[in-house]
Protein backbone atom coordinates (compact mmCIF):
# COMPACT_ATOMS: atom_id res chain seq x y z
CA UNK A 1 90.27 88.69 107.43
CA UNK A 2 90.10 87.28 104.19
CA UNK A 3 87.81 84.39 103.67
CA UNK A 4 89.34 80.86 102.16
CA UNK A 5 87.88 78.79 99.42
CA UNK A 6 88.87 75.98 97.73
CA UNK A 7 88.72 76.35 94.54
CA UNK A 8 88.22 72.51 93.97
CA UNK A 9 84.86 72.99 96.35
CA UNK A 10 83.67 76.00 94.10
CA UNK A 11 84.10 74.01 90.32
CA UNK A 12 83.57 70.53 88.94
CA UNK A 13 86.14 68.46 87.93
CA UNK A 14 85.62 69.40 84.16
CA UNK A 15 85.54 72.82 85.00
CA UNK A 16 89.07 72.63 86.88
CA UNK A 17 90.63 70.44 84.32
CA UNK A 18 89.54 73.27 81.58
CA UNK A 19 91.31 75.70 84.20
CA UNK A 20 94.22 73.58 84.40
CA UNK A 21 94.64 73.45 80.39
CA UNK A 22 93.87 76.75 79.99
CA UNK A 23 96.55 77.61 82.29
CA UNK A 24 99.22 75.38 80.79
CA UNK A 25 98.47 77.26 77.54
CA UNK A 26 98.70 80.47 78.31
CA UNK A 27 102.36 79.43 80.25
CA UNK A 28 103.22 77.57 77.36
CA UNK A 29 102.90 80.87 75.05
CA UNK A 30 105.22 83.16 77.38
CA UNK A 31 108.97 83.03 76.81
CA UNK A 32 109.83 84.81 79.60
CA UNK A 33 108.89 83.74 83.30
CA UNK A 34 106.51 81.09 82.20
CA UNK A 35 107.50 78.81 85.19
CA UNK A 36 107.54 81.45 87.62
CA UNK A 37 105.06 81.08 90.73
CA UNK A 38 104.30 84.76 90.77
CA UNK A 39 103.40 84.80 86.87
CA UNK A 40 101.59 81.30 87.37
CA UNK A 41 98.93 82.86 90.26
CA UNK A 42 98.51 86.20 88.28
CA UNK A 43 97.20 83.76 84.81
CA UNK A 44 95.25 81.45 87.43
CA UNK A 45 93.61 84.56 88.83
CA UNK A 46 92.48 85.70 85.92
CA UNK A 47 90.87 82.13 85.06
CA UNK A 48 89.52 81.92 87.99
CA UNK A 49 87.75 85.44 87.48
CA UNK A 50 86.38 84.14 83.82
CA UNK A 51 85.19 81.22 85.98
CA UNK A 52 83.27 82.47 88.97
CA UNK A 53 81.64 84.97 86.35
CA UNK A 54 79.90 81.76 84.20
CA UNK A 55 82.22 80.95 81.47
CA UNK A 56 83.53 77.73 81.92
CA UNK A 57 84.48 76.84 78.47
CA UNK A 58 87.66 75.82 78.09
CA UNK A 59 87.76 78.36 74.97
CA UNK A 60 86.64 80.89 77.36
CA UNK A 61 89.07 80.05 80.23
CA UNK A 62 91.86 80.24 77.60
CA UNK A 63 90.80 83.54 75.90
CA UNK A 64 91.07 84.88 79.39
CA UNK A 65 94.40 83.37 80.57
CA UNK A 66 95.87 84.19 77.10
CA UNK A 67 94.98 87.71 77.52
CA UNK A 68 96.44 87.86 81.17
CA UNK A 69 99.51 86.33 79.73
CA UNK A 70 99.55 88.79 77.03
CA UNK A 71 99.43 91.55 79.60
CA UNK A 72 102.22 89.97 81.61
CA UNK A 73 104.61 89.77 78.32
CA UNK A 74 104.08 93.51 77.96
CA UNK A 75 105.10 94.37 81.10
CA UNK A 76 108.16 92.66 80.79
CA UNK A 77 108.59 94.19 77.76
CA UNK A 78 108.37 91.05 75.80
CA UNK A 79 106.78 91.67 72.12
CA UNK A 80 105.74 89.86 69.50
CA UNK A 81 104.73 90.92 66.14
CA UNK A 82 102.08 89.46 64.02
CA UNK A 83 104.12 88.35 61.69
CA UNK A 84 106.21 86.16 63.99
CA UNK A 85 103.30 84.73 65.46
CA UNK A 86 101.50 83.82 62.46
CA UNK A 87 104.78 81.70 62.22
CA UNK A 88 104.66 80.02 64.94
CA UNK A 89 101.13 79.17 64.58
CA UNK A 90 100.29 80.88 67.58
CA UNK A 91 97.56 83.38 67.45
CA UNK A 92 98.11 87.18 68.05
CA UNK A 93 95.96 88.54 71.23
CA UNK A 94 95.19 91.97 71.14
CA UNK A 95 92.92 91.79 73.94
CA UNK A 96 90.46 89.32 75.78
CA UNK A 97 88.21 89.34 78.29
CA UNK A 98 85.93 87.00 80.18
CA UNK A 99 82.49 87.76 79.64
CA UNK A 100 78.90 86.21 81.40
CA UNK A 101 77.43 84.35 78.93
CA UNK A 102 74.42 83.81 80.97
CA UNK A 103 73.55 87.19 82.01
């Protein structure tokens, strides 16, 4: 059986507000399926995995959630090119990843 936490138990509230934006971000950069629940809890995983390893930056947080909602936009087959994103004044992600700073 799998054990329950709250995640508001586990963070402070600065810590789950940088979640929170970091989330919105990363939503905010996908076109497609941005508001879905199922593409919302794979982004919020992946924030929470950044999180529970010791990076609670909000840069960090978002670096992470970016790159999950990078991955996502792949597998739909969603693409951007550098060029367009440079436009839009979004940066382009190759790849991200959470990492311990205090290892």
């Amino acid at each position: 059986m799998k054990k329950t936490v709250m995640i508001a138990e586990s963070f402070d509230s600065r810590t789950l507000a940088n979640m929170e934006v970091a989330l919105e971000r990363a939503c905010k950069g996908l076109s497609i399926g941005a508001e879905e629940h199922r593409v919302r809890r794979r982004i919020a995983k992946k924030i929470l995995k950044c999180a529970e390893r010791g990076d609670i930056t909000l840069g960090g947080l978002t670096a992470a959630a970016r790159a999950a909602a990078t991955e996502l936009g792949v597998a739909h087959g969603e693409r951007r090119d550098q060029s367009r994103s440079l436009k839009s004044g979004r940066p382009v992600i190759e790849a991200a990843s959470c990492t311990n700073k205090y290892s």
